[in-house]
N, C-alpha and C. Protein backbone atom coordinates (compact mmCIF):
# COMPACT_ATOMS: atom_id res chain seq x y z
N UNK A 1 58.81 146.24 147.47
CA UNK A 1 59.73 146.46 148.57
C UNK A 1 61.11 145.94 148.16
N UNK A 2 62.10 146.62 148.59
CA UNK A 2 63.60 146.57 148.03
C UNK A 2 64.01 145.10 149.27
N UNK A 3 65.62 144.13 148.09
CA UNK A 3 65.70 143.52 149.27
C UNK A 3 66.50 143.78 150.10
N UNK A 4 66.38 143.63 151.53
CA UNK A 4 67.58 143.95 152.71
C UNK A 4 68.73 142.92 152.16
N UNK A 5 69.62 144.17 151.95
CA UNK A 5 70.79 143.57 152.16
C UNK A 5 71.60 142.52 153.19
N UNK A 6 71.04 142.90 154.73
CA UNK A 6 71.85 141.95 155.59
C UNK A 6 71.78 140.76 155.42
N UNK A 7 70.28 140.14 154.68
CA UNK A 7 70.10 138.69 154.91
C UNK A 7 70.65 137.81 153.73
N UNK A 8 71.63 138.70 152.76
CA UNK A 8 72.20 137.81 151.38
C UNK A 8 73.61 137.63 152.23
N UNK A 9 74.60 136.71 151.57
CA UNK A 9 75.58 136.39 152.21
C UNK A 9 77.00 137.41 151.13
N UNK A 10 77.64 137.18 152.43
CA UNK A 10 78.85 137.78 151.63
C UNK A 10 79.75 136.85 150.77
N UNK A 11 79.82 137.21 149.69
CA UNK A 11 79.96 136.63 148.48
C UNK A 11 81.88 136.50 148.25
N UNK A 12 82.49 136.44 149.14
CA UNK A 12 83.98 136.47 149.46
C UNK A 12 84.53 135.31 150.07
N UNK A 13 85.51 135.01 149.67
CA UNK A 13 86.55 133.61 150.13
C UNK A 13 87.94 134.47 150.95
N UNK A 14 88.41 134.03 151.62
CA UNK A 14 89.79 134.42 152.19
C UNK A 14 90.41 133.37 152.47
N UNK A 15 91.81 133.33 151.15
CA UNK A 15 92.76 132.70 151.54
C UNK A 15 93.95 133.11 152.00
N UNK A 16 95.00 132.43 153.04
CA UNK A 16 96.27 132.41 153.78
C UNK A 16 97.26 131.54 152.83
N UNK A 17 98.27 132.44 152.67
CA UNK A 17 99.34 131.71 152.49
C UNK A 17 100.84 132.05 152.53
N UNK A 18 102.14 131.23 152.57
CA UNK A 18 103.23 132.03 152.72
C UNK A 18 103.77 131.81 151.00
N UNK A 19 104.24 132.95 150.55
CA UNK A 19 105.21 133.15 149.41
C UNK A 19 106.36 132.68 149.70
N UNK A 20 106.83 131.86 148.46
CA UNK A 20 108.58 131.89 148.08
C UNK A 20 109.68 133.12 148.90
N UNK A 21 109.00 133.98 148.40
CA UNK A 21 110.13 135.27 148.76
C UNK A 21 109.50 135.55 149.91
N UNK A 22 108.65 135.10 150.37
CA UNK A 22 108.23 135.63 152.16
C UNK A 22 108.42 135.12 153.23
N UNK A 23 110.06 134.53 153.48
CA UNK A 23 110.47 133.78 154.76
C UNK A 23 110.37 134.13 155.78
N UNK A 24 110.05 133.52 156.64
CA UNK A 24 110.08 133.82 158.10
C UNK A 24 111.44 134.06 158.74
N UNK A 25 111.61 135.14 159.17
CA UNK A 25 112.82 135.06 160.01
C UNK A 25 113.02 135.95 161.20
N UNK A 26 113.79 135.49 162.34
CA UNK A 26 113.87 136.15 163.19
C UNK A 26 112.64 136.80 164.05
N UNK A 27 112.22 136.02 164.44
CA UNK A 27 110.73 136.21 165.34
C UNK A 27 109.66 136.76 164.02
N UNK A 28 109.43 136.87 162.67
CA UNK A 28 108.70 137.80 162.51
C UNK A 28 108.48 136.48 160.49
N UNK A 29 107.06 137.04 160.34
CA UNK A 29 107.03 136.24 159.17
C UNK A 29 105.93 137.17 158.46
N UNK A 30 106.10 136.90 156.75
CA UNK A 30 104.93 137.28 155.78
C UNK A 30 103.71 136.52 155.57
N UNK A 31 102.78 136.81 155.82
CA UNK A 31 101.89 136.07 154.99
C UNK A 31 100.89 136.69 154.20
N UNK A 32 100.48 135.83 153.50
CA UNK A 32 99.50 136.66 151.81
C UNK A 32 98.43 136.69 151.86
N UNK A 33 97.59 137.64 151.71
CA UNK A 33 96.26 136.99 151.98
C UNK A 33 95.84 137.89 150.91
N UNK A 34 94.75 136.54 150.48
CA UNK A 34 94.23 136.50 149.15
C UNK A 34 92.68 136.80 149.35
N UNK A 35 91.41 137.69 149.07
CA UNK A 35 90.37 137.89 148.99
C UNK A 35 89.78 138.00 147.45
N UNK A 36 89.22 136.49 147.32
CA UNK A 36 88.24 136.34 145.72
C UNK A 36 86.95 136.58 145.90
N UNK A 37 86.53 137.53 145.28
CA UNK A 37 85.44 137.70 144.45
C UNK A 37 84.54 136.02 144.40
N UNK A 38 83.49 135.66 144.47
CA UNK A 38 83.03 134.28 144.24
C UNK A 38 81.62 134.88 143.43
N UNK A 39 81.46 136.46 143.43
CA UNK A 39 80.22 136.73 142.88
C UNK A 39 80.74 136.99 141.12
N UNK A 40 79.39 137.27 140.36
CA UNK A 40 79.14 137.44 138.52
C UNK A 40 79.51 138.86 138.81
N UNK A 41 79.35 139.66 139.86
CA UNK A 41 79.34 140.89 139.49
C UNK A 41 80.43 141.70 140.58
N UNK A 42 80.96 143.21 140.50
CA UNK A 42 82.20 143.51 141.27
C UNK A 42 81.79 143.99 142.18
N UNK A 43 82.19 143.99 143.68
CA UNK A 43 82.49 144.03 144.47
C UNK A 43 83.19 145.36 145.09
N UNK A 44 82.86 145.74 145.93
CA UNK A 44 83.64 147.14 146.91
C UNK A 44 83.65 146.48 148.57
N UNK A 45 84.67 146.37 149.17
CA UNK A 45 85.08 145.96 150.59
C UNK A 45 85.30 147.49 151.40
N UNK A 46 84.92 147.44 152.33
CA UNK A 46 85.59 148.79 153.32
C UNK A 46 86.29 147.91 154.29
N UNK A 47 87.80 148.16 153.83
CA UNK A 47 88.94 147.09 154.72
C UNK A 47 88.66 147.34 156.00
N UNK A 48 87.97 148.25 156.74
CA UNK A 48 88.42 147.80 158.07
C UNK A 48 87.78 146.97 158.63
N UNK A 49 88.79 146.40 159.59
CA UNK A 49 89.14 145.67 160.21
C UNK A 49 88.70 144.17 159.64
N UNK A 50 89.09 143.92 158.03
CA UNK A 50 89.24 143.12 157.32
C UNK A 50 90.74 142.56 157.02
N UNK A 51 90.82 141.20 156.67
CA UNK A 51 92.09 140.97 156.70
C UNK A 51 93.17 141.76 155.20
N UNK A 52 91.97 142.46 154.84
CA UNK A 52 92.98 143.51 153.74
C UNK A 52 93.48 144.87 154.12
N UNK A 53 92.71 144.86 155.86
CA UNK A 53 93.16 145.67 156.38
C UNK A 53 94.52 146.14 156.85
N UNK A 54 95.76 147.21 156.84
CA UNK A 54 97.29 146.83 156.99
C UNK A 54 97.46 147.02 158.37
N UNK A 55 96.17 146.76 159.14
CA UNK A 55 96.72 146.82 160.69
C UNK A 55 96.04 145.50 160.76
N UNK A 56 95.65 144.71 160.72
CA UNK A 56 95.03 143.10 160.77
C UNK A 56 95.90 142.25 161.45
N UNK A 57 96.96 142.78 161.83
CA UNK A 57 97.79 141.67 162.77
C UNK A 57 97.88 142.20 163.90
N UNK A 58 98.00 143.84 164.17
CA UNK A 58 97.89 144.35 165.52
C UNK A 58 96.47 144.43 166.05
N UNK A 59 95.38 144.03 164.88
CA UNK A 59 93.72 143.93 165.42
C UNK A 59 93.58 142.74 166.00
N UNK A 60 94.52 141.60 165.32
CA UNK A 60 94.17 140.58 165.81
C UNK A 60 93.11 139.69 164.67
N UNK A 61 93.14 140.20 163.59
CA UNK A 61 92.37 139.42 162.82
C UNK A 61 93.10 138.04 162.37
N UNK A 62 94.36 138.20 162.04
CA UNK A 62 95.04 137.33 162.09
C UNK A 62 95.85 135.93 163.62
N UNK A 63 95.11 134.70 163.92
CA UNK A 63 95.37 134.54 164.78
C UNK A 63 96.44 133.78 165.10
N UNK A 64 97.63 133.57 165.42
CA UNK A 64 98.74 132.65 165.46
C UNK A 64 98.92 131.48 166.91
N UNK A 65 98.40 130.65 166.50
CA UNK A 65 98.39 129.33 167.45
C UNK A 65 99.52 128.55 167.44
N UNK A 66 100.32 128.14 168.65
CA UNK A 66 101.72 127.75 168.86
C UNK A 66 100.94 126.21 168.59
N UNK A 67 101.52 125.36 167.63
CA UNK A 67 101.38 124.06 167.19
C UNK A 67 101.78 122.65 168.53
N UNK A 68 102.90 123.32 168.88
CA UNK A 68 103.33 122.91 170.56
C UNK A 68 102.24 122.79 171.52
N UNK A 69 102.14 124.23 172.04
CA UNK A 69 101.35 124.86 173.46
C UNK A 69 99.71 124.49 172.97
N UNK A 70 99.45 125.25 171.98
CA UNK A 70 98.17 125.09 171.36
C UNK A 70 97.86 127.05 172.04
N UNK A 71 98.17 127.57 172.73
CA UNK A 71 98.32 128.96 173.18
C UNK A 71 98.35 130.21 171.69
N UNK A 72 97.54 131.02 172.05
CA UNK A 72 97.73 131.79 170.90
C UNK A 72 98.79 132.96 171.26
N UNK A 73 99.63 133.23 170.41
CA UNK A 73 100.40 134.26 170.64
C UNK A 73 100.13 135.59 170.75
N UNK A 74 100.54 136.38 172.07
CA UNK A 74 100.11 137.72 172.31
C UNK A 74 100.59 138.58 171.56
N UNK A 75 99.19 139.02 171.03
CA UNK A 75 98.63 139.95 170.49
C UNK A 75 98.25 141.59 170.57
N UNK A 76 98.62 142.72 170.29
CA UNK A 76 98.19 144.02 170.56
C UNK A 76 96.65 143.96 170.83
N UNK A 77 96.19 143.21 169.93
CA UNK A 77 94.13 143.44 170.43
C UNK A 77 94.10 144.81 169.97
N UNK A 78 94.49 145.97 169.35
CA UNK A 78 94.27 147.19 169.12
C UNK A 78 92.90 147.37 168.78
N UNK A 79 91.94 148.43 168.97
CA UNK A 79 90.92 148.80 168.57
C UNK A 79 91.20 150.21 167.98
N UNK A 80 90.54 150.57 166.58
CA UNK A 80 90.48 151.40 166.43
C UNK A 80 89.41 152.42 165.99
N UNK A 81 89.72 153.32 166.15
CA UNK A 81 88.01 154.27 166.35
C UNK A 81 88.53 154.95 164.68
N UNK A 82 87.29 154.52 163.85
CA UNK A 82 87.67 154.93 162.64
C UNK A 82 86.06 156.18 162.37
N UNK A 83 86.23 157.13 161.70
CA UNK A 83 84.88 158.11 161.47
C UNK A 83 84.32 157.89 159.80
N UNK A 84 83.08 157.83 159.92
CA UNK A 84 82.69 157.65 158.27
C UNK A 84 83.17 159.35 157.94
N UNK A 85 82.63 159.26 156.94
CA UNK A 85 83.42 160.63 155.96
C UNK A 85 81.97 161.49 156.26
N UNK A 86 82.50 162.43 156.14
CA UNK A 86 81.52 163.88 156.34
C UNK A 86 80.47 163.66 155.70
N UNK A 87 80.43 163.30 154.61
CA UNK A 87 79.24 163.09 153.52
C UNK A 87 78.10 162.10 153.76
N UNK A 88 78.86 160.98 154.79
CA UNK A 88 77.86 159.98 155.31
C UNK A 88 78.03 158.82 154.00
N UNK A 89 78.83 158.72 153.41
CA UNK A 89 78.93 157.55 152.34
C UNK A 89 80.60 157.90 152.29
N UNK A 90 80.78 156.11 151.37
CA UNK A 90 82.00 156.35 150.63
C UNK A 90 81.79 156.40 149.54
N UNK A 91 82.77 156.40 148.65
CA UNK A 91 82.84 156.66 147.16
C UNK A 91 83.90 155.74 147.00
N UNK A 92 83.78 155.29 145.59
CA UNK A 92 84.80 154.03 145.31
C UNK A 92 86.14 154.59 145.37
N UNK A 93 86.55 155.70 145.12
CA UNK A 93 87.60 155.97 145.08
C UNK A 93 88.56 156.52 146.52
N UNK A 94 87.96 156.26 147.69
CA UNK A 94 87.86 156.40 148.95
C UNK A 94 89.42 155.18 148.97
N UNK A 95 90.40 155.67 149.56
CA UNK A 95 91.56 154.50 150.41
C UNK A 95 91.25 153.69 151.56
N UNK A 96 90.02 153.55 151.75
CA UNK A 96 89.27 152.42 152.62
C UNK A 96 88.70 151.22 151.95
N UNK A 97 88.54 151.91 150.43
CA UNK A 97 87.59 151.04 149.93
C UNK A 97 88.53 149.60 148.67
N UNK A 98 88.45 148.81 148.44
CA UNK A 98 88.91 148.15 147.69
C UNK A 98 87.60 147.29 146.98
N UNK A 99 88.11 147.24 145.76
CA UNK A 99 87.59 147.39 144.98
C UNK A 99 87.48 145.93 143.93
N UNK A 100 86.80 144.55 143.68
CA UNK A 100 87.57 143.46 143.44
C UNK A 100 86.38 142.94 142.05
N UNK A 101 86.83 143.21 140.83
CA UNK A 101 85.91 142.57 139.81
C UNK A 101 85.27 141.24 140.19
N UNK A 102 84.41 141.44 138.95
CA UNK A 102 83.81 140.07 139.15
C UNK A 102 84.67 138.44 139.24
N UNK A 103 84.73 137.81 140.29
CA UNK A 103 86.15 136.40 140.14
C UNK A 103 87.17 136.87 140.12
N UNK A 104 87.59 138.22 140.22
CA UNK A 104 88.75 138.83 141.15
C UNK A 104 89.15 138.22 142.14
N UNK A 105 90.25 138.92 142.36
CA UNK A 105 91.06 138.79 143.50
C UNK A 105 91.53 140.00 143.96
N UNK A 106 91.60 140.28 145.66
CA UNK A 106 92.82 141.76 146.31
C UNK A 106 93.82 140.96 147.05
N UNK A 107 94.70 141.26 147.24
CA UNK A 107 95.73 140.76 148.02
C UNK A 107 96.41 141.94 148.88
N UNK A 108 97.24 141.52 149.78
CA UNK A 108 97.84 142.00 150.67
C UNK A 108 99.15 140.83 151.68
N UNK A 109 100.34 141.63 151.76
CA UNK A 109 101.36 140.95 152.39
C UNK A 109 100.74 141.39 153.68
N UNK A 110 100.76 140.98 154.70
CA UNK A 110 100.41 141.19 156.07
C UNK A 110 101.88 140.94 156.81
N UNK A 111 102.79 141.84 157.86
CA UNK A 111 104.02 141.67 158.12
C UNK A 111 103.67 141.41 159.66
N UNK A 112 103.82 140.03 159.99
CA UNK A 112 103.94 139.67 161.61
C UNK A 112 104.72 139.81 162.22
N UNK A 113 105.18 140.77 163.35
CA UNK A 113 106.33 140.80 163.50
C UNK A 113 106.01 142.13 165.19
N UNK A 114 106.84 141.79 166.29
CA UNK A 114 106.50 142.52 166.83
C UNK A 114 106.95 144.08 167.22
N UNK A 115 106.07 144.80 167.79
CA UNK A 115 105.01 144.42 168.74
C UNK A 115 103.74 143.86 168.76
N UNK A 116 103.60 144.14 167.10
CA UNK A 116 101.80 143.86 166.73
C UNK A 116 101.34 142.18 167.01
N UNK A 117 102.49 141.00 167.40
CA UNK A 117 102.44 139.59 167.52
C UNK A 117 103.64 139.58 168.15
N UNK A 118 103.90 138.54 169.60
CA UNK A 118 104.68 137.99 169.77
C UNK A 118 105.42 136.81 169.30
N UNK A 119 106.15 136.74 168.38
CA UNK A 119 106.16 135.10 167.66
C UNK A 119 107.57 134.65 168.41
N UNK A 120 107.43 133.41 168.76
CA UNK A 120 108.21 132.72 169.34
C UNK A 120 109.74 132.15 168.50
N UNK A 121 110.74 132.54 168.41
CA UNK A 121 112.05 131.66 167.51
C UNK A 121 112.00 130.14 167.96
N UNK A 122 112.14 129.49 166.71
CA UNK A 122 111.88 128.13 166.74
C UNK A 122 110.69 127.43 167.00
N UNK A 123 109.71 128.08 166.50
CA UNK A 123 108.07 127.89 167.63
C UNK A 123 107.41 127.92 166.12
N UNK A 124 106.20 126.88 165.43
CA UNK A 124 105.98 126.63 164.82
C UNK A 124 104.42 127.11 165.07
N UNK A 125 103.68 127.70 164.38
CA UNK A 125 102.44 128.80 164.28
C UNK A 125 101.20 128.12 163.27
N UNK A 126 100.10 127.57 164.05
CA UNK A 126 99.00 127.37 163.03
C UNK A 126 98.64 128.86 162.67
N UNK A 127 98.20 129.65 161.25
CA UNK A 127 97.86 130.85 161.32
C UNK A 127 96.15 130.88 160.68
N UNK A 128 95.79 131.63 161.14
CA UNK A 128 93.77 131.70 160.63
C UNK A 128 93.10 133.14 160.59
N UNK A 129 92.89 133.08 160.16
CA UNK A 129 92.14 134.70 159.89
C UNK A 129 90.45 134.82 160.06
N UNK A 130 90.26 135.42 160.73
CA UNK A 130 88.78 135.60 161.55
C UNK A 130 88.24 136.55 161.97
N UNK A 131 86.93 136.76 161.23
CA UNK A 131 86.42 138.44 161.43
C UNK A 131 85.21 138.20 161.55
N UNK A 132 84.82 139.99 160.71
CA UNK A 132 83.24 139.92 160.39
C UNK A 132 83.67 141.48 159.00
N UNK A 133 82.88 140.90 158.04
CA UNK A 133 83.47 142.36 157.08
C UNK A 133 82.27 143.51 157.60
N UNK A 134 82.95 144.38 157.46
CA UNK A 134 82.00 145.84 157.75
C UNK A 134 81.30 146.05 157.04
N UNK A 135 81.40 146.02 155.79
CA UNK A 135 80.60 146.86 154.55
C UNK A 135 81.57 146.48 153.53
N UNK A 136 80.03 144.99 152.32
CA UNK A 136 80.70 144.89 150.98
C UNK A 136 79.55 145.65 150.61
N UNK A 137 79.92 145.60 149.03
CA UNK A 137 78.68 146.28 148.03
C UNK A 137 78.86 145.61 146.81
N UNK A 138 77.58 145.06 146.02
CA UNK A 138 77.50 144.17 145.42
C UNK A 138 76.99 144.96 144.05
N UNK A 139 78.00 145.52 142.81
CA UNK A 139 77.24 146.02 142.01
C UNK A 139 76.61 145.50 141.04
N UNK A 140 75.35 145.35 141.47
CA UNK A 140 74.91 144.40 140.00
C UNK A 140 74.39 144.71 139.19
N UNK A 141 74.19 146.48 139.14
CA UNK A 141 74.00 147.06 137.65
C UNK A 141 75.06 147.78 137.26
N UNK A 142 74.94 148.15 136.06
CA UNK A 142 75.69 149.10 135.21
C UNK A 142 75.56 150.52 135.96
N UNK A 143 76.09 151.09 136.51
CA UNK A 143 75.53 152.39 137.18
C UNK A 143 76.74 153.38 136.00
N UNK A 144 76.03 154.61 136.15
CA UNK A 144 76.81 155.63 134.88
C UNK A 144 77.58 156.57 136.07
N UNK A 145 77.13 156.69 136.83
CA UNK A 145 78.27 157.25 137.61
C UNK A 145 78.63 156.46 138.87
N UNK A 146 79.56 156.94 139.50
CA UNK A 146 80.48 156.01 140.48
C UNK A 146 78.94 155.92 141.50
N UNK A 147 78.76 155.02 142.18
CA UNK A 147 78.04 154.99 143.24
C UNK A 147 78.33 155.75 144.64
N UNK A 148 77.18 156.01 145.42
CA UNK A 148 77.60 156.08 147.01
C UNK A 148 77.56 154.75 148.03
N UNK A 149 78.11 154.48 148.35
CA UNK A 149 78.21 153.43 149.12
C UNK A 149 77.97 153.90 150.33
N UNK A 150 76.82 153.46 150.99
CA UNK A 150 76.33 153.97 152.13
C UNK A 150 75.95 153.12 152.86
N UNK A 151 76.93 152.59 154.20
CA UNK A 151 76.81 151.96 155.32
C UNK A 151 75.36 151.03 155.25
N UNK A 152 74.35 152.04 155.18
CA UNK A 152 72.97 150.73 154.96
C UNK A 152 72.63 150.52 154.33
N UNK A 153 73.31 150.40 152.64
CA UNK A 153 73.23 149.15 151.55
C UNK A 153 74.27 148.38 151.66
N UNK A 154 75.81 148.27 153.08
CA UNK A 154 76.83 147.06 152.86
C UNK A 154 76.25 145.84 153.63
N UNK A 155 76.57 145.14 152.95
CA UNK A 155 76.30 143.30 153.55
C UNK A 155 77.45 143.36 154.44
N UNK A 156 76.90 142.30 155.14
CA UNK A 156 78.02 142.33 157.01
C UNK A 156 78.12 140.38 156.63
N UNK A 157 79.41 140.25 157.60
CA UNK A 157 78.69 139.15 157.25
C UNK A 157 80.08 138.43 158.38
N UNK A 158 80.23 137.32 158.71
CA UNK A 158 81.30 136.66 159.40
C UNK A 158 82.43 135.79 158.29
N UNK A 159 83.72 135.96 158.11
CA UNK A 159 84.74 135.51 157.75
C UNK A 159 85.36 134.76 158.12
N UNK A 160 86.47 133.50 157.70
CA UNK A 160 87.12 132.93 158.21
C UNK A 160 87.60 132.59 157.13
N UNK A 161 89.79 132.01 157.27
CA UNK A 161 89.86 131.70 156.51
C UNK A 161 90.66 130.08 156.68
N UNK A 162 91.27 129.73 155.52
CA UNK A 162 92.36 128.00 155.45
C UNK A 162 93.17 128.59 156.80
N UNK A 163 93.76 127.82 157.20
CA UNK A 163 94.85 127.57 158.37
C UNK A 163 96.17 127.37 157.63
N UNK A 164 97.01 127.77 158.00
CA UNK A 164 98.06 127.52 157.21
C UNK A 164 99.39 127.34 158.47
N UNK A 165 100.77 126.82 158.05
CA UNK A 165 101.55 126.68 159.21
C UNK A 165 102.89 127.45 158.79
N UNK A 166 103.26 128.28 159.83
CA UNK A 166 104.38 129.30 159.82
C UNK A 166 105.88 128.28 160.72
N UNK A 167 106.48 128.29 160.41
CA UNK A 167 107.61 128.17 161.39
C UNK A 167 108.95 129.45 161.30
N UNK A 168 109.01 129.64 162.49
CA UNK A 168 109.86 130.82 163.02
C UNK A 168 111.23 129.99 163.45
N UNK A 169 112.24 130.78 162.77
CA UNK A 169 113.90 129.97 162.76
C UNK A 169 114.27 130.19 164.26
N UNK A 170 115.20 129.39 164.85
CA UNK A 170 115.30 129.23 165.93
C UNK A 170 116.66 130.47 166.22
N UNK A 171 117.17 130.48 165.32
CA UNK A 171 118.51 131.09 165.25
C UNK A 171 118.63 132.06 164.16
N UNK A 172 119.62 132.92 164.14
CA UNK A 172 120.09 133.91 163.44
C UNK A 172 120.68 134.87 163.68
N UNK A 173 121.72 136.01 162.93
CA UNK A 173 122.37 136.88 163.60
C UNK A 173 121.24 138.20 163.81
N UNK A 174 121.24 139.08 164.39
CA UNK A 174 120.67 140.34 164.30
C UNK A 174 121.38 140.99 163.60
């Protein structure tokens, strides 16, 4: 008997952080988010509604807590209705799918800024990232052709990532 996938863990780290060149300004800030590989072998993510996802701040995966209030900043909450592909699988080469070698890394700038977050000027932001991934895939053989990645071989699993602290300038011209 083959093993179920749901009950292995997802083999992924997610880190937060702000870049040099990614200042905050004017209600609105960058942050980086880093997804490593922690497995021997590579990896396929279906971003949604993962924080490599490029709507993850209007989903709300990303959460921004006023350091002040302790209040989280309003948020779109968007849901979105996404369809698997006609075929009933993806294929690695699918723009859903990302793709992260073995002790890899994917990254993504995530742009906060509204409507997708209300951020406060002068208002200082714990930030955290918090999900559940949809569908990884863990290749741990040599396969000769690309695989299908099919919804009931992805591991599910719950995410979270470091906390990190944003501050939003109080002032500036438009």
């Amino acid at each position: 008997m083959s093993e179920t996938p749901i009950m292995r863990t997802v083999p992924l780290r997610v880190t937060l952080s702000l870049e040099d060149s990614a200042h905050s300004n004017l209600g609105a800030a960058t942050v980086h988010v880093t997804v490593t590989n922690l497995s021997p072998h590579p990896v396929s993510i279906l971003r949604w509604s993962s924080p490599l996802d490029p709507r993850a701040i209007a989903m709300g995966t990303l959460k921004f807590v006023s350091s002040r209030t302790n209040e989280t900043a309003p948020c779109l909450n968007i849901k979105i209705n996404r369809k698997m592909p006609a075929s009933g699988y993806f294929s690695m080469g699918d723009d859903q799918i990302t793709t992260i070698p073995a002790g890899g890394t994917a990254q993504r700038d995530l742009q906060a800024k509204e409507p997708e977050v209300a951020l406060t000027k002068g208002e200082q932001y714990l930030v955290k990232a918090r999900g559940r991934w949809m569908g990884v895939w863990i290749h741990e053989s040599e396969e000769k052709e690309a695989p299908k990645l099919r919804m009931e071989d992805a591991l599910t699993g719950d995410f979270e990532s470091n906390r990190i602290g944003i501050e939003i300038p109080a002032g500036g011209e438009l």
